[in-house]
Protein backbone atom coordinates (compact mmCIF):
# COMPACT_ATOMS: atom_id res chain seq x y z
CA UNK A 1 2.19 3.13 -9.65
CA UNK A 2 4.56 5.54 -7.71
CA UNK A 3 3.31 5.99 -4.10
CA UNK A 4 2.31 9.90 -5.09
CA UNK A 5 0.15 8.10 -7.31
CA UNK A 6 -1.74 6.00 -4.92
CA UNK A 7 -2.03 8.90 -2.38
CA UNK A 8 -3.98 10.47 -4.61
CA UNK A 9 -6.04 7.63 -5.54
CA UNK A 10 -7.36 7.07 -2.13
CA UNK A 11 -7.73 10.58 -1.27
CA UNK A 12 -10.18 10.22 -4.61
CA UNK A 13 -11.69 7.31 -3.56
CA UNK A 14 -11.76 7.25 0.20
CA UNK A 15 -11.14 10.74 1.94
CA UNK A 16 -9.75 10.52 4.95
CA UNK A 17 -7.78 12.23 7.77
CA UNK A 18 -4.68 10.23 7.97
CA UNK A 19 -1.38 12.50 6.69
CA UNK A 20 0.67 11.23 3.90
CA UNK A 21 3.50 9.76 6.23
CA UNK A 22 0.81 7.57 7.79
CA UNK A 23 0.06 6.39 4.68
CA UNK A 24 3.39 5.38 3.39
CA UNK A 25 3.93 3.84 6.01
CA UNK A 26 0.98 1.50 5.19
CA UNK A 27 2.39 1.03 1.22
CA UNK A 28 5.39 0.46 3.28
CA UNK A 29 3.95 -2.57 5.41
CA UNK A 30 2.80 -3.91 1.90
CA UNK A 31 5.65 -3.59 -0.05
CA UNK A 32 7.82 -5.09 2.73
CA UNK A 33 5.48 -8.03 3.33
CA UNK A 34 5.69 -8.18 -0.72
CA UNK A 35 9.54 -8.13 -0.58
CA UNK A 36 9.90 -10.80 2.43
CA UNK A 37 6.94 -13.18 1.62
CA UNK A 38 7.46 -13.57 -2.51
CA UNK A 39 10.31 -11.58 -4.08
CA UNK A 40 12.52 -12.31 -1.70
CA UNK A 41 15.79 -14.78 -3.42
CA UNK A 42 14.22 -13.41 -6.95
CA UNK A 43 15.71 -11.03 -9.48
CA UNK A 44 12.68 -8.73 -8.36
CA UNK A 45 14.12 -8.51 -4.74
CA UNK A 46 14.04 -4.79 -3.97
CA UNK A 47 18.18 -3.69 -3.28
CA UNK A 48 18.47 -3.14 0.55
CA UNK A 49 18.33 -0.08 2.26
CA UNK A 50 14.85 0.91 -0.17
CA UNK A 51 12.54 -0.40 2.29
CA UNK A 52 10.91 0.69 4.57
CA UNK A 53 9.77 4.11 2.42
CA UNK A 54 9.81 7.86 3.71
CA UNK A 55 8.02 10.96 3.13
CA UNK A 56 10.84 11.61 0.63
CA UNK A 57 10.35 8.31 -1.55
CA UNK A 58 6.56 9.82 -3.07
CA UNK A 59 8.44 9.18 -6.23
CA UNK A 60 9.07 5.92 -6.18
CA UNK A 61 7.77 3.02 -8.14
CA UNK A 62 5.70 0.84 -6.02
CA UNK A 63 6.50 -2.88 -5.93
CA UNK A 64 3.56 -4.41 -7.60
CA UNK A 65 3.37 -3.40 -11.33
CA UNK A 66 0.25 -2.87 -13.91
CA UNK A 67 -2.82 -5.00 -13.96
CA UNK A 68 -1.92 -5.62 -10.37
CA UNK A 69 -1.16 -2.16 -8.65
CA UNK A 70 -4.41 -1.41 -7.79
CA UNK A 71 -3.77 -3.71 -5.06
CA UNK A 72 -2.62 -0.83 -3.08
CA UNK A 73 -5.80 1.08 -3.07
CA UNK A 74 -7.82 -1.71 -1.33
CA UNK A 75 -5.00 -2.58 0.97
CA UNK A 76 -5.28 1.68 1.79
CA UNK A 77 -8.91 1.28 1.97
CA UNK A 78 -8.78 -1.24 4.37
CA UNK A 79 -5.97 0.09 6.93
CA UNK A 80 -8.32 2.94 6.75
CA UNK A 81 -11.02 1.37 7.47
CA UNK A 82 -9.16 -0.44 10.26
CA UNK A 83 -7.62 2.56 11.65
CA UNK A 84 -11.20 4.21 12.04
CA UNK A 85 -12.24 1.10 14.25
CA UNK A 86 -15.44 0.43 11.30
CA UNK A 87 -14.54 -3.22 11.30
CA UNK A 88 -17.24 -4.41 8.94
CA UNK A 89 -15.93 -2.21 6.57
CA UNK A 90 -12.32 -3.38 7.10
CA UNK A 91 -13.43 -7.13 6.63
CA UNK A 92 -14.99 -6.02 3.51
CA UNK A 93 -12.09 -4.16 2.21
CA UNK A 94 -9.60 -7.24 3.42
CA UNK A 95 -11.62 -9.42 1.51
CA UNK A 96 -11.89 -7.48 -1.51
CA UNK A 97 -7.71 -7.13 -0.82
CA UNK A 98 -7.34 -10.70 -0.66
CA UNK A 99 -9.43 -11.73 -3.68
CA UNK A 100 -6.98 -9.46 -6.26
């Protein structure tokens, strides 16, 4: 899943009225937290310098590959969620996040 590709998944799924660069910056959090807290020492370990993404990167291959990618659209859903202060709906969409 490329980040374009997620961006358009949640606008599908969840509209919203965050821009794009918000947004990356949330597959950003993920993918770094990804990179620190698991790849990190691995042959997987994203090269330095790729993280954290820009507006520029909508391109690039997410970290997380296929069954798992969809991963991203929950953690979306929830900073969403989060960022519109609907907290039940945030502890919904963390748990559905943390049960992938």
């Amino acid at each position: 899943m490329t980040i374009s590709d997620a961006i358009l998944e949640i606008g599908r799924l969840k509209p919203h009225q965050y821009p794009e660069e918000t947004v990356i910056r949330w597959l950003s959090d993920l993918d770094g937290k990804v990179a620190e807290d698991i790849l990190r020492g691995s042959d997987s370990e994203p090269e330095a310098g790729v993280l954290p993404y820009k507006p520029e990167d909508r391109l690039r291959t997410l970290l997380i590959p296929f069954p798992h990618e969809d991963v991203y659209v929950k953690w979306l859903m929830a900073q969403i969620d989060y960022a519109n202060a609907d907290f039940e709906r945030y502890n919904n969409s963390m748990m559905m996040f943390q049960n992938q």
